[in-house]
PDB file of N, CA and C in Angstrom:
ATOM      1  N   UNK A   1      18.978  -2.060  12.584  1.00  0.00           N
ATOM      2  CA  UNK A   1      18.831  -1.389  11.303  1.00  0.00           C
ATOM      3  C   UNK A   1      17.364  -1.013  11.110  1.00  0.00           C
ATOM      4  N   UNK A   2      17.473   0.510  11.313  1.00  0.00           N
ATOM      5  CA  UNK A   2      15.983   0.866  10.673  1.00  0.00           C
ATOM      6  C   UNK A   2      15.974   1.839   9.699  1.00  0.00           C
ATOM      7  N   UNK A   3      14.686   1.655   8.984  1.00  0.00           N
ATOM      8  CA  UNK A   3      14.374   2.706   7.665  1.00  0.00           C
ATOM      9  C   UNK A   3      13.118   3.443   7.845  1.00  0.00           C
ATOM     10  N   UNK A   4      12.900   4.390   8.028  1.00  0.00           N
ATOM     11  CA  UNK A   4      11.337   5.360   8.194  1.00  0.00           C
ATOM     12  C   UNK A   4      11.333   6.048   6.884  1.00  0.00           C
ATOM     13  N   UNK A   5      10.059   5.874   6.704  1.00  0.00           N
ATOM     14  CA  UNK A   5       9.772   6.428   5.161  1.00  0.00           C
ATOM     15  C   UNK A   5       8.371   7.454   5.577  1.00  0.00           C
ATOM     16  N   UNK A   6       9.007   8.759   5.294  1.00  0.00           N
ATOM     17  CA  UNK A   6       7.161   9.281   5.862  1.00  0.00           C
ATOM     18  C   UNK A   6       6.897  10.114   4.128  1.00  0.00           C
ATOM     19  N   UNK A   7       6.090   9.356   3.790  1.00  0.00           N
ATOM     20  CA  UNK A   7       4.813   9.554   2.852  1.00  0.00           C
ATOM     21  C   UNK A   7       4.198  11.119   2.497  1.00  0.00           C
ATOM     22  N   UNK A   8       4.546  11.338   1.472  1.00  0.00           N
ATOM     23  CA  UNK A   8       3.349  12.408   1.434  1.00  0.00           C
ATOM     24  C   UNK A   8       1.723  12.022   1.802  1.00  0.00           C
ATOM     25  N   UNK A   9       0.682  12.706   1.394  1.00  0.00           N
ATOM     26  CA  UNK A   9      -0.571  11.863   1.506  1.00  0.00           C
ATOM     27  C   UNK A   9      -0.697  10.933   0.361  1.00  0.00           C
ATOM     28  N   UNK A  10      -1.525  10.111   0.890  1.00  0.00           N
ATOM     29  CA  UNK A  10      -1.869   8.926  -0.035  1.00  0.00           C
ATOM     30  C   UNK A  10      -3.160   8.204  -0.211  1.00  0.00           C
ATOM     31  N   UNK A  11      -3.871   7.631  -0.181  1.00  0.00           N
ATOM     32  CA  UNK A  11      -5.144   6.893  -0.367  1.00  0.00           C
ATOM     33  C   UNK A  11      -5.151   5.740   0.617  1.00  0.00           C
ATOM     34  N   UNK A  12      -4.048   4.892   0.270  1.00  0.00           N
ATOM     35  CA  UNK A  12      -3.358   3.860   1.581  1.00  0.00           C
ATOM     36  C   UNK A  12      -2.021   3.877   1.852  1.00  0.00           C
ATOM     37  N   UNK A  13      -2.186   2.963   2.981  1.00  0.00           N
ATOM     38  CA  UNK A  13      -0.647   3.286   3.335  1.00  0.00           C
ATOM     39  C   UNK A  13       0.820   2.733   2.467  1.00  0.00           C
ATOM     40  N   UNK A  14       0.690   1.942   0.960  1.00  0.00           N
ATOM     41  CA  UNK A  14       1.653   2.058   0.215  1.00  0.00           C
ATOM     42  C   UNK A  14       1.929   2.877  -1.129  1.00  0.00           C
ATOM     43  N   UNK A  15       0.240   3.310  -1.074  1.00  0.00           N
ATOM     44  CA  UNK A  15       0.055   4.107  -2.718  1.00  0.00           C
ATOM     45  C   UNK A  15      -0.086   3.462  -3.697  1.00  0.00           C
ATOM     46  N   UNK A  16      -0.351   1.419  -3.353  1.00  0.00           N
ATOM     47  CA  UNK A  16      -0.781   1.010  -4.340  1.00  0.00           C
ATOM     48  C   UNK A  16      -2.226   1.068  -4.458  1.00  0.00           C
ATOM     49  N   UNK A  17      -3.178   2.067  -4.757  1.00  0.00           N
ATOM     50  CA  UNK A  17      -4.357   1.477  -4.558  1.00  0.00           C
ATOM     51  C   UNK A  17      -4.996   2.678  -5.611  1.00  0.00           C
ATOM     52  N   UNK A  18      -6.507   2.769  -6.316  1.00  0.00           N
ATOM     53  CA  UNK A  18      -6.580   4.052  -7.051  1.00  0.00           C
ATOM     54  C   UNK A  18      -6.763   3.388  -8.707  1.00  0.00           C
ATOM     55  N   UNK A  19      -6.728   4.046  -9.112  1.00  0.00           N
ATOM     56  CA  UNK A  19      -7.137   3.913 -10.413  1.00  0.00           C
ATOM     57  C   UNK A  19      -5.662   3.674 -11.156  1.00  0.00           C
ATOM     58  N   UNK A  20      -4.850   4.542 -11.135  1.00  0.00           N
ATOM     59  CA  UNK A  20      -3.746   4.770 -11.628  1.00  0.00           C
ATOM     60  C   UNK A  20      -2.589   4.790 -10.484  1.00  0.00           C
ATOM     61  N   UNK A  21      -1.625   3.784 -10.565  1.00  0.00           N
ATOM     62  CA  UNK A  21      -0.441   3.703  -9.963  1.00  0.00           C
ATOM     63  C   UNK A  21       0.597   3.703 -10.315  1.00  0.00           C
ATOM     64  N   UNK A  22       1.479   4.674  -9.281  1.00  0.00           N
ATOM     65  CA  UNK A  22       2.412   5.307  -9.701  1.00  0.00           C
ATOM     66  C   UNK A  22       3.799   4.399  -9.756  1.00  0.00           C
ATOM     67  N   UNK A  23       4.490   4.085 -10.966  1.00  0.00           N
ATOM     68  CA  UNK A  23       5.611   3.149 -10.716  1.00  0.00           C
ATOM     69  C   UNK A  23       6.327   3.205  -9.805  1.00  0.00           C
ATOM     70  N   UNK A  24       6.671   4.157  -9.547  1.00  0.00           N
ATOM     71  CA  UNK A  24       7.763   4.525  -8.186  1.00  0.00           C
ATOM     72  C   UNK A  24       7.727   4.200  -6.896  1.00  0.00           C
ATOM     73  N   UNK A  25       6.038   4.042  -6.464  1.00  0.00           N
ATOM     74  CA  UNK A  25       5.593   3.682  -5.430  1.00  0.00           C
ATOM     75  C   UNK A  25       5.548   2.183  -5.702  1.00  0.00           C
ATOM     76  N   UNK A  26       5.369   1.560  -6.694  1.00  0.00           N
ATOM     77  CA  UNK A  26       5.393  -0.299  -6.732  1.00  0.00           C
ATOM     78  C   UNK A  26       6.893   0.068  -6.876  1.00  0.00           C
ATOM     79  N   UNK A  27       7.994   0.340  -7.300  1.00  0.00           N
ATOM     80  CA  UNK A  27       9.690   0.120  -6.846  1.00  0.00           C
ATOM     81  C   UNK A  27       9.680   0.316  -5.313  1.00  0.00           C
ATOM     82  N   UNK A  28       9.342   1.429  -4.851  1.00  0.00           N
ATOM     83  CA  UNK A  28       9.354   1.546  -3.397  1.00  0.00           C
ATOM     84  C   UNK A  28       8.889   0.403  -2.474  1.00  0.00           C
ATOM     85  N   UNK A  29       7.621   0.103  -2.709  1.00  0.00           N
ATOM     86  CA  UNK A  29       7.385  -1.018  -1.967  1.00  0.00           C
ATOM     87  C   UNK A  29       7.857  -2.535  -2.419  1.00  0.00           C
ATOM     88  N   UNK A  30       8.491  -3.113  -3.337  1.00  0.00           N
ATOM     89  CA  UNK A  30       9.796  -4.084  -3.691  1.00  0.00           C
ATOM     90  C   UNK A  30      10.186  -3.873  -2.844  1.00  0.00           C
ATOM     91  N   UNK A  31      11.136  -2.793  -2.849  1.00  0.00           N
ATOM     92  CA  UNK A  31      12.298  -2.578  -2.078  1.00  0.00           C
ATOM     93  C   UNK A  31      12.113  -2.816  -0.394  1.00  0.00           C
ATOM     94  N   UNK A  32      10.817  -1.599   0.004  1.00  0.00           N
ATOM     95  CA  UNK A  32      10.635  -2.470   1.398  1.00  0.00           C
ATOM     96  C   UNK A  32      10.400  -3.932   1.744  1.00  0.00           C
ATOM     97  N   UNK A  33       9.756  -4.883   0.410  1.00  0.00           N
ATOM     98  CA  UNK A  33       9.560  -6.007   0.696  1.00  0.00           C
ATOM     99  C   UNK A  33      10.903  -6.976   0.709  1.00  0.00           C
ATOM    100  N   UNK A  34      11.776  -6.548  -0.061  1.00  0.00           N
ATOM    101  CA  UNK A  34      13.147  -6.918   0.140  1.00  0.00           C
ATOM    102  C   UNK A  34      14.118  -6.730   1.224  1.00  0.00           C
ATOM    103  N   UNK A  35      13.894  -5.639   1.454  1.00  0.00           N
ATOM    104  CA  UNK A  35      14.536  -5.155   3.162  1.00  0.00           C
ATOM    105  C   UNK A  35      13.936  -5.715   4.029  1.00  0.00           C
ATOM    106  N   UNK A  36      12.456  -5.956   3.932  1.00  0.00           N
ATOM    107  CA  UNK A  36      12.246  -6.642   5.352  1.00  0.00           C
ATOM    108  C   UNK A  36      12.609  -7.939   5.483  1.00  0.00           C
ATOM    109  N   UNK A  37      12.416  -8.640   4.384  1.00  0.00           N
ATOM    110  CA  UNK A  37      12.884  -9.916   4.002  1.00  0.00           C
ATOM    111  C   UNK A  37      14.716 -10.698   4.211  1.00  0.00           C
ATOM    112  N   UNK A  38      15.351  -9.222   4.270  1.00  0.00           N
ATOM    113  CA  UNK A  38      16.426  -9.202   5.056  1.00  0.00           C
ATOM    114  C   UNK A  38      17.062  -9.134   6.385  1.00  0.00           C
ATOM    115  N   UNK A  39      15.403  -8.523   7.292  1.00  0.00           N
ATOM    116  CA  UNK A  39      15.472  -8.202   8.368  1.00  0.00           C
ATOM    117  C   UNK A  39      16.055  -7.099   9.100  1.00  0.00           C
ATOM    118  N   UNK A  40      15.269  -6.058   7.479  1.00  0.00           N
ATOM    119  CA  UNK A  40      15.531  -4.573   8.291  1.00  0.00           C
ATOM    120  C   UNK A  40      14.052  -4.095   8.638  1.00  0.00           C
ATOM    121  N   UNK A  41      13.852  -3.264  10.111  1.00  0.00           N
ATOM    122  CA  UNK A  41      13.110  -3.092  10.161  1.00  0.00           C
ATOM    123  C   UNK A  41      12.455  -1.929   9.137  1.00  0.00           C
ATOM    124  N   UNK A  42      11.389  -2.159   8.482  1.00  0.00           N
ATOM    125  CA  UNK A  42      10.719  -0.741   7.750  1.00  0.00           C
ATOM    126  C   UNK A  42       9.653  -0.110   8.645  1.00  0.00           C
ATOM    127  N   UNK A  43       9.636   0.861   8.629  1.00  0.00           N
ATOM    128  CA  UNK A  43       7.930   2.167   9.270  1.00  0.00           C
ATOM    129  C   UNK A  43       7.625   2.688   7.828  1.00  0.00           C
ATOM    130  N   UNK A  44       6.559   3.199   7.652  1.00  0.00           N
ATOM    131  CA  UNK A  44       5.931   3.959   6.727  1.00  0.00           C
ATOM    132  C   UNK A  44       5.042   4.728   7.101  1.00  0.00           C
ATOM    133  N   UNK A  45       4.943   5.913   7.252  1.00  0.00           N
ATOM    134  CA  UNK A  45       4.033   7.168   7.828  1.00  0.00           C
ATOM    135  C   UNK A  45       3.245   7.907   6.740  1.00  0.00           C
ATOM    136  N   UNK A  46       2.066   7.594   6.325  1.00  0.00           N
ATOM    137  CA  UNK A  46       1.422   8.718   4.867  1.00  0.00           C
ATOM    138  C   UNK A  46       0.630   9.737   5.799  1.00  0.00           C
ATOM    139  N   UNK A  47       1.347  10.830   5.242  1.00  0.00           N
ATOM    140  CA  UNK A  47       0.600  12.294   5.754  1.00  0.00           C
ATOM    141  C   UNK A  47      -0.669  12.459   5.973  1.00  0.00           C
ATOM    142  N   UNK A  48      -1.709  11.724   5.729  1.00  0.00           N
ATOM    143  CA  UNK A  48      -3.002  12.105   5.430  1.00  0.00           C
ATOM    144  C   UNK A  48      -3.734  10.681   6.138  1.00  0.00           C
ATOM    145  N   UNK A  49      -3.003   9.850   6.966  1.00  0.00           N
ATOM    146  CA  UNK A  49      -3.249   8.693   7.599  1.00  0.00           C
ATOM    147  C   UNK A  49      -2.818   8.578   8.961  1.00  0.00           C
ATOM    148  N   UNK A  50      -1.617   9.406   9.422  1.00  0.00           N
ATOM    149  CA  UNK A  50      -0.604   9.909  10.467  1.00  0.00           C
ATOM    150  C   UNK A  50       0.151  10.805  10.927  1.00  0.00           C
ATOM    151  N   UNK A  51      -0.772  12.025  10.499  1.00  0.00           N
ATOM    152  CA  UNK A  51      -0.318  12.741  10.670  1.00  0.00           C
ATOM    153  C   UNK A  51       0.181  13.283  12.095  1.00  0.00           C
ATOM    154  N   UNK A  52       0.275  12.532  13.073  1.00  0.00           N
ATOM    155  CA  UNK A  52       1.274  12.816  14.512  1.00  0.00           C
ATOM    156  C   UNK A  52       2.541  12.278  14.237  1.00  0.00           C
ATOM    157  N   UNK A  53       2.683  11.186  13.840  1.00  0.00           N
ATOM    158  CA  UNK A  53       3.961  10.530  13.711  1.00  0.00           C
ATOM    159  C   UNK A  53       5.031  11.566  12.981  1.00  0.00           C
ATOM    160  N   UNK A  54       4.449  12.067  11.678  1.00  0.00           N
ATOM    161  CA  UNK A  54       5.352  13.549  11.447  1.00  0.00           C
ATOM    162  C   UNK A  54       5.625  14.657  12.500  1.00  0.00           C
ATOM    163  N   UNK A  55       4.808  15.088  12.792  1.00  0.00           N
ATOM    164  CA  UNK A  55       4.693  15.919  14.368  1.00  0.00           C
ATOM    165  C   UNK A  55       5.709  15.811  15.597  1.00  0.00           C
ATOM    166  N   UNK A  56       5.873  14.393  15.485  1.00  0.00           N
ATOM    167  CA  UNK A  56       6.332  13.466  16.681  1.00  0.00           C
ATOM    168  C   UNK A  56       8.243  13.623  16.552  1.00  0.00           C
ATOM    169  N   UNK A  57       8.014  13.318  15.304  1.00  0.00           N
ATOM    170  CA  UNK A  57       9.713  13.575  14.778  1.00  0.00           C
ATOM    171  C   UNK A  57      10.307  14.916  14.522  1.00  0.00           C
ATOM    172  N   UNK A  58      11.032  15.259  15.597  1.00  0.00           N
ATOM    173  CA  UNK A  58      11.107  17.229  15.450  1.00  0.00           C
ATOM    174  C   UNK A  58      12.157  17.078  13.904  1.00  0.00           C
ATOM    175  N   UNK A  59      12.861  16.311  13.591  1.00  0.00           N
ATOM    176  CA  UNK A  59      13.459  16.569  12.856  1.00  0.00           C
ATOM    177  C   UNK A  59      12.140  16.598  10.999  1.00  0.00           C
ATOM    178  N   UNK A  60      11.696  15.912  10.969  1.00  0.00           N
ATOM    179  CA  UNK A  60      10.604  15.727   9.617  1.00  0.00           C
ATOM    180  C   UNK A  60       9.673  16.649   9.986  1.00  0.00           C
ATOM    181  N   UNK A  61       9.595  16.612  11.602  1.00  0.00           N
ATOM    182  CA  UNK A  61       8.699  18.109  11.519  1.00  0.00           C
ATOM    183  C   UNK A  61       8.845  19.842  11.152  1.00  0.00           C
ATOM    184  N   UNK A  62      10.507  19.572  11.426  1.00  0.00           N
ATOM    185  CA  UNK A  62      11.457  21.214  11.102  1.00  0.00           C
ATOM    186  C   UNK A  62      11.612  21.092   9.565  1.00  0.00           C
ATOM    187  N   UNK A  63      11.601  19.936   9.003  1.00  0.00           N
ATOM    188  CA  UNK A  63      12.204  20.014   7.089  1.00  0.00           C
ATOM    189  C   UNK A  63      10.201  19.958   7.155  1.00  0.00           C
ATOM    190  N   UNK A  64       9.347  20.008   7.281  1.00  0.00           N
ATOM    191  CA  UNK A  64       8.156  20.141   7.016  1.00  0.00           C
ATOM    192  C   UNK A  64       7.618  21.883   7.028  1.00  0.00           C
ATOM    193  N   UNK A  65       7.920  21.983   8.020  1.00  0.00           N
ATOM    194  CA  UNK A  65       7.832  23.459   8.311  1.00  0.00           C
ATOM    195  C   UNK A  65       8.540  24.651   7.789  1.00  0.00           C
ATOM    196  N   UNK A  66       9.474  24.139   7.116  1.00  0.00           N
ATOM    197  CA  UNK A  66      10.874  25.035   6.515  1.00  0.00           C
ATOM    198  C   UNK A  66      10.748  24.394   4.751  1.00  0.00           C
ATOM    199  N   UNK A  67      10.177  23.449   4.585  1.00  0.00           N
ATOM    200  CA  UNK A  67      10.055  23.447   3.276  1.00  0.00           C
ATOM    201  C   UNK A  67       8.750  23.212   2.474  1.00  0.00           C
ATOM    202  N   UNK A  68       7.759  22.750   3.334  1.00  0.00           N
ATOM    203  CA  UNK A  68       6.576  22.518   3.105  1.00  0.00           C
ATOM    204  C   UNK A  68       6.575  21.189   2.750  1.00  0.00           C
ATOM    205  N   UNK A  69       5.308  21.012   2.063  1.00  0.00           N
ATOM    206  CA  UNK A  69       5.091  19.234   1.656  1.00  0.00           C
ATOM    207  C   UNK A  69       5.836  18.300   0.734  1.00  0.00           C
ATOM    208  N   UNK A  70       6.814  19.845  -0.246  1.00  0.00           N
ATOM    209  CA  UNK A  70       7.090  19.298  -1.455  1.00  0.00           C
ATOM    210  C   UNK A  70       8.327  18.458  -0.692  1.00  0.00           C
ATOM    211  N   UNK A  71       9.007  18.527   0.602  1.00  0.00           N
ATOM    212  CA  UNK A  71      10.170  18.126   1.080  1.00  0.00           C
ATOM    213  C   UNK A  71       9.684  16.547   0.822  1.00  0.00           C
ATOM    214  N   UNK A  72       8.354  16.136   0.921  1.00  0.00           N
ATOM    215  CA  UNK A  72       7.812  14.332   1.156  1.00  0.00           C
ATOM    216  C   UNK A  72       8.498  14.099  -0.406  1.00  0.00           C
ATOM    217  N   UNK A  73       8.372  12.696  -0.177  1.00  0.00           N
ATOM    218  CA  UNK A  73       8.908  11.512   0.897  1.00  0.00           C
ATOM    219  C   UNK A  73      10.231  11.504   1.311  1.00  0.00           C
ATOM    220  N   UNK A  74      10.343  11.641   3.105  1.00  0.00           N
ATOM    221  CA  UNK A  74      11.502  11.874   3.589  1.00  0.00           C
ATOM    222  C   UNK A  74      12.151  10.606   3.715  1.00  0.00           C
ATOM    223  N   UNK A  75      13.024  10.136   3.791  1.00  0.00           N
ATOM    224  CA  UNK A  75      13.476   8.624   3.968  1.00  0.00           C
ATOM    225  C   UNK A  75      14.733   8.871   5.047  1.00  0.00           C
ATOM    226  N   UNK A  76      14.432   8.110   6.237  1.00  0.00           N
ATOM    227  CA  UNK A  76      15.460   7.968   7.464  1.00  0.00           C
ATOM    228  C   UNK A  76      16.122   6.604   7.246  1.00  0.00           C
ATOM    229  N   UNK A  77      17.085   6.801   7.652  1.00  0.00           N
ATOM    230  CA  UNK A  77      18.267   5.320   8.013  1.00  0.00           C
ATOM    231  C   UNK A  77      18.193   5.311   8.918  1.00  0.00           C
ATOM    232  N   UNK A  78      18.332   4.316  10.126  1.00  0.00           N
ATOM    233  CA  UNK A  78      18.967   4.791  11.511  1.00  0.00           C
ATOM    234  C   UNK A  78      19.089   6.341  11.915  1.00  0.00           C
ATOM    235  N   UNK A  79      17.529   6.553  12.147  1.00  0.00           N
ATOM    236  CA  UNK A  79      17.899   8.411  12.747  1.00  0.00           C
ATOM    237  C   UNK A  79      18.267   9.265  11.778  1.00  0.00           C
ATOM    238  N   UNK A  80      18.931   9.009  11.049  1.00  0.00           N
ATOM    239  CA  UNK A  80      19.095  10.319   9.890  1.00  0.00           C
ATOM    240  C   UNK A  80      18.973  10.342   8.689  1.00  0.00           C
ATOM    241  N   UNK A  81      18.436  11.706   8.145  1.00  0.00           N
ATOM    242  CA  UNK A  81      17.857  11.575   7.288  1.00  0.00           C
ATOM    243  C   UNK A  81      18.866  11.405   6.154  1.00  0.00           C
ATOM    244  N   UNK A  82      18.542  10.529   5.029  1.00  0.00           N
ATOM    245  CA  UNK A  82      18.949   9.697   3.930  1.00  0.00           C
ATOM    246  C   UNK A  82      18.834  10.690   2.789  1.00  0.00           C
ATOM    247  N   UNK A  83      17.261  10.778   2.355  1.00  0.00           N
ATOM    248  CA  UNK A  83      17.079  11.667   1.247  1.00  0.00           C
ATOM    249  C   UNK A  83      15.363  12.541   1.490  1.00  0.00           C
ATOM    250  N   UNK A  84      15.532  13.344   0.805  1.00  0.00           N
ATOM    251  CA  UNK A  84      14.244  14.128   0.706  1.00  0.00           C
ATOM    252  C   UNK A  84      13.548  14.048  -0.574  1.00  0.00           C
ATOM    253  N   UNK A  85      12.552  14.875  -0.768  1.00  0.00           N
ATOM    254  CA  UNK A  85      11.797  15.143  -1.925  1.00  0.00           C
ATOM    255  C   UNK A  85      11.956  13.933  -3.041  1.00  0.00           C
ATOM    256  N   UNK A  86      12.169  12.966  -3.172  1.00  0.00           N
ATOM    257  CA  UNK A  86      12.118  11.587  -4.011  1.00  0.00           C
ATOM    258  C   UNK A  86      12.765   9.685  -3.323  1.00  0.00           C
ATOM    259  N   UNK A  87      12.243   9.387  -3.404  1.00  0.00           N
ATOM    260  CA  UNK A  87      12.312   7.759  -2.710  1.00  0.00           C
ATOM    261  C   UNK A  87      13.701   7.721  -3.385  1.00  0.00           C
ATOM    262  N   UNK A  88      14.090   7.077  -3.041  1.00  0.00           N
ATOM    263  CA  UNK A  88      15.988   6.303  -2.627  1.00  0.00           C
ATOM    264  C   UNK A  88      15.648   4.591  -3.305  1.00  0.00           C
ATOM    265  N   UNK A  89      16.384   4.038  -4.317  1.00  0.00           N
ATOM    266  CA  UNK A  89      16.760   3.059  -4.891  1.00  0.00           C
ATOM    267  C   UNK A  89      16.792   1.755  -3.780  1.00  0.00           C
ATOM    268  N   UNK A  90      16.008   0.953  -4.047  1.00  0.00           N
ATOM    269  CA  UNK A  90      17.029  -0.103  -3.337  1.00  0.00           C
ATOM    270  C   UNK A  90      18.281  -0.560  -2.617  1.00  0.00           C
ATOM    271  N   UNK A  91      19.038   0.097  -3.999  1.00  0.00           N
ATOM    272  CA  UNK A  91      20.271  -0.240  -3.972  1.00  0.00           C
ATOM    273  C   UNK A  91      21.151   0.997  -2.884  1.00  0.00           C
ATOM    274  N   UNK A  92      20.242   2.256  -3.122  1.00  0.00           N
ATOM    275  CA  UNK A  92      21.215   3.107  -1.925  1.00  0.00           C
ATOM    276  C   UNK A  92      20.315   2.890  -0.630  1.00  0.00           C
ATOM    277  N   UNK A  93      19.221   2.321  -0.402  1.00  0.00           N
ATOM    278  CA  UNK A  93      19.074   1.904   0.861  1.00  0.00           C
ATOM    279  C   UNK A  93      19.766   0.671   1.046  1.00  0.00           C
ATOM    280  N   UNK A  94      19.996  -0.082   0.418  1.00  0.00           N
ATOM    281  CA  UNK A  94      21.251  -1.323   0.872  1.00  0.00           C
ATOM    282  C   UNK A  94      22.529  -0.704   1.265  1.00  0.00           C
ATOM    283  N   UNK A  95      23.130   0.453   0.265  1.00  0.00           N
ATOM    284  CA  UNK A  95      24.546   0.566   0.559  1.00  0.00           C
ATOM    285  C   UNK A  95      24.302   1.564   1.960  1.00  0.00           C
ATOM    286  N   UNK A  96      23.362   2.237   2.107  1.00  0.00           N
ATOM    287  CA  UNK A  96      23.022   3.313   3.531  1.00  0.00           C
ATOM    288  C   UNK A  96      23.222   1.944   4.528  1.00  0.00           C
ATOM    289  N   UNK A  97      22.795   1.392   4.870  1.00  0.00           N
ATOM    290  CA  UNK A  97      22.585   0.178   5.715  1.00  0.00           C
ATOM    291  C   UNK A  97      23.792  -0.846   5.684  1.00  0.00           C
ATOM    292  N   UNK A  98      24.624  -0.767   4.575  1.00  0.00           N
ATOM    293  CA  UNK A  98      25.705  -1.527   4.609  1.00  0.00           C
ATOM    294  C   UNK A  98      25.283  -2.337   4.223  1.00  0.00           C
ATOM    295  N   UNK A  99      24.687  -3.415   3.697  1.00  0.00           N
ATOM    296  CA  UNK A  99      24.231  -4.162   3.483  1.00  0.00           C
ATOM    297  C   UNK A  99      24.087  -4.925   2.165  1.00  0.00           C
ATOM    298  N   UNK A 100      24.241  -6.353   1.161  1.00  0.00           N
ATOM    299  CA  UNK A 100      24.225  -6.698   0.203  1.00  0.00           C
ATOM    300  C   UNK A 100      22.809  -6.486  -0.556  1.00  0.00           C
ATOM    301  N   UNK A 101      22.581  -6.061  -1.409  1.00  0.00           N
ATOM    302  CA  UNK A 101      21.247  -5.795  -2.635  1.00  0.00           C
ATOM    303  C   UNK A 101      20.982  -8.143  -2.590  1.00  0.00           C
ATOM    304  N   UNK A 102      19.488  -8.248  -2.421  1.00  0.00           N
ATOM    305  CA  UNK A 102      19.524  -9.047  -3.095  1.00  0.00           C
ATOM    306  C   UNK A 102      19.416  -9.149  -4.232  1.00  0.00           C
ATOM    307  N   UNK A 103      19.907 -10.667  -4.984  1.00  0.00           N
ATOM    308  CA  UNK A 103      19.947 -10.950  -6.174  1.00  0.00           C
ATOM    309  C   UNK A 103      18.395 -11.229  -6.760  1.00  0.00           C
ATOM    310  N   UNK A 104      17.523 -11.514  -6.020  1.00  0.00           N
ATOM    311  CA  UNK A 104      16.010 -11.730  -6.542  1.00  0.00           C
ATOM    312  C   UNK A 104      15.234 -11.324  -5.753  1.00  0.00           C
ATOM    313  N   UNK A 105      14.548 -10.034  -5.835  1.00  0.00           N
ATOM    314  CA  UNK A 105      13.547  -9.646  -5.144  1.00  0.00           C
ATOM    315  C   UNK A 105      12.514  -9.910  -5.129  1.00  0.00           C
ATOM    316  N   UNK A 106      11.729  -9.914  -4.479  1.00  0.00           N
ATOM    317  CA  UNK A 106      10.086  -9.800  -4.299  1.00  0.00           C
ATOM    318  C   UNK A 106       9.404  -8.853  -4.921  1.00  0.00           C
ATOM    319  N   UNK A 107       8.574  -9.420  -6.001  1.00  0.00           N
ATOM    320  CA  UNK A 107       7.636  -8.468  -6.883  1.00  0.00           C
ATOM    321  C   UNK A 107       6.738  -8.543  -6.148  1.00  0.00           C
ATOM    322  N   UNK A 108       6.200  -7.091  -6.299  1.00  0.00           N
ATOM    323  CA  UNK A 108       4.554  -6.920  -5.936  1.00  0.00           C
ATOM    324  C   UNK A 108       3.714  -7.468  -7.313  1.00  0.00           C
ATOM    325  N   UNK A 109       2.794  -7.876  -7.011  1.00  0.00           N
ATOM    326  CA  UNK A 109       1.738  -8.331  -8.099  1.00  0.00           C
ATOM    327  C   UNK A 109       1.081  -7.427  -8.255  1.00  0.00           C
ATOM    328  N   UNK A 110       0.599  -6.884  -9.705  1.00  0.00           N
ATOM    329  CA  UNK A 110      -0.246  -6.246  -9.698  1.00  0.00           C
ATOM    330  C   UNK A 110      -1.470  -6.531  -9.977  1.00  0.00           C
ATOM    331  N   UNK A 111      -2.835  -6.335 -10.081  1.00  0.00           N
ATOM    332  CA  UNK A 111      -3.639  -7.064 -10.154  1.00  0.00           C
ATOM    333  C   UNK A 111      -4.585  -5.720 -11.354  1.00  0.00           C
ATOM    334  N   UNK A 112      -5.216  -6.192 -12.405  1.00  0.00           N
ATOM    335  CA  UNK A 112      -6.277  -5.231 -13.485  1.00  0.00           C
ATOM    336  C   UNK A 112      -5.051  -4.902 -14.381  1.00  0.00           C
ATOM    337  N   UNK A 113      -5.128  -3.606 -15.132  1.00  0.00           N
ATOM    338  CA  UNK A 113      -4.254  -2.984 -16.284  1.00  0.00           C
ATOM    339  C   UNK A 113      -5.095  -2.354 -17.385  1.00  0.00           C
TER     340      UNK A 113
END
């Protein structure tokens, strides 16, 4: 079981970092911390940190080229692509994967406010 998440650009490689953070990106990374914690493998690729690894994948490289940047964040399951242009729930990367949602996830901490 794998999940590839390739990133628009970012600052670091989860998007928690910056002055202002974006909620979606602390749900996103829960969620990877929960999946891995299940023992799915996660990748994460940010455009502006890796940009070969997009390159590398003809498929994120053809929805790159045919739709431009706004297509990020692409999200793969096992090889195919899941969703485009907005991060995927927890809960539909559990049901993509087959897999039970846990009942208590792993918060990221945030640290200032």
């Amino acid at each position: 079981m794998k999940i590839e998440i390739y990133d628009p650009a970012m600052c670091c490689s989860s998007g928690l970092c910056g002055p202002s953070i974006d909620p979606v990106l602390v749900k996103m990374n829960d969620a990877v911390l929960a999946l891995k914690k299940q023992g799915v493998e996660v990748e994460r690729y940010n455009l502006a940190q890796q940009p070969r690894a997009f390159m590398a994948n003809k498929t994120i490289a053809e929805l790159l080229h045919e739709n431009g940047k706004k297509v990020l964040p692409i999200t793969m399951v096992s090889g195919e692509v899941m969703k485009t242009g907005e991060y995927p729930s927890y809960e539909e990367l559990c049901r993509a994967l087959g897999i039970e949602p846990l009942k208590k996830k792993p918060i990221t901490l945030q640290v200032g406010g």
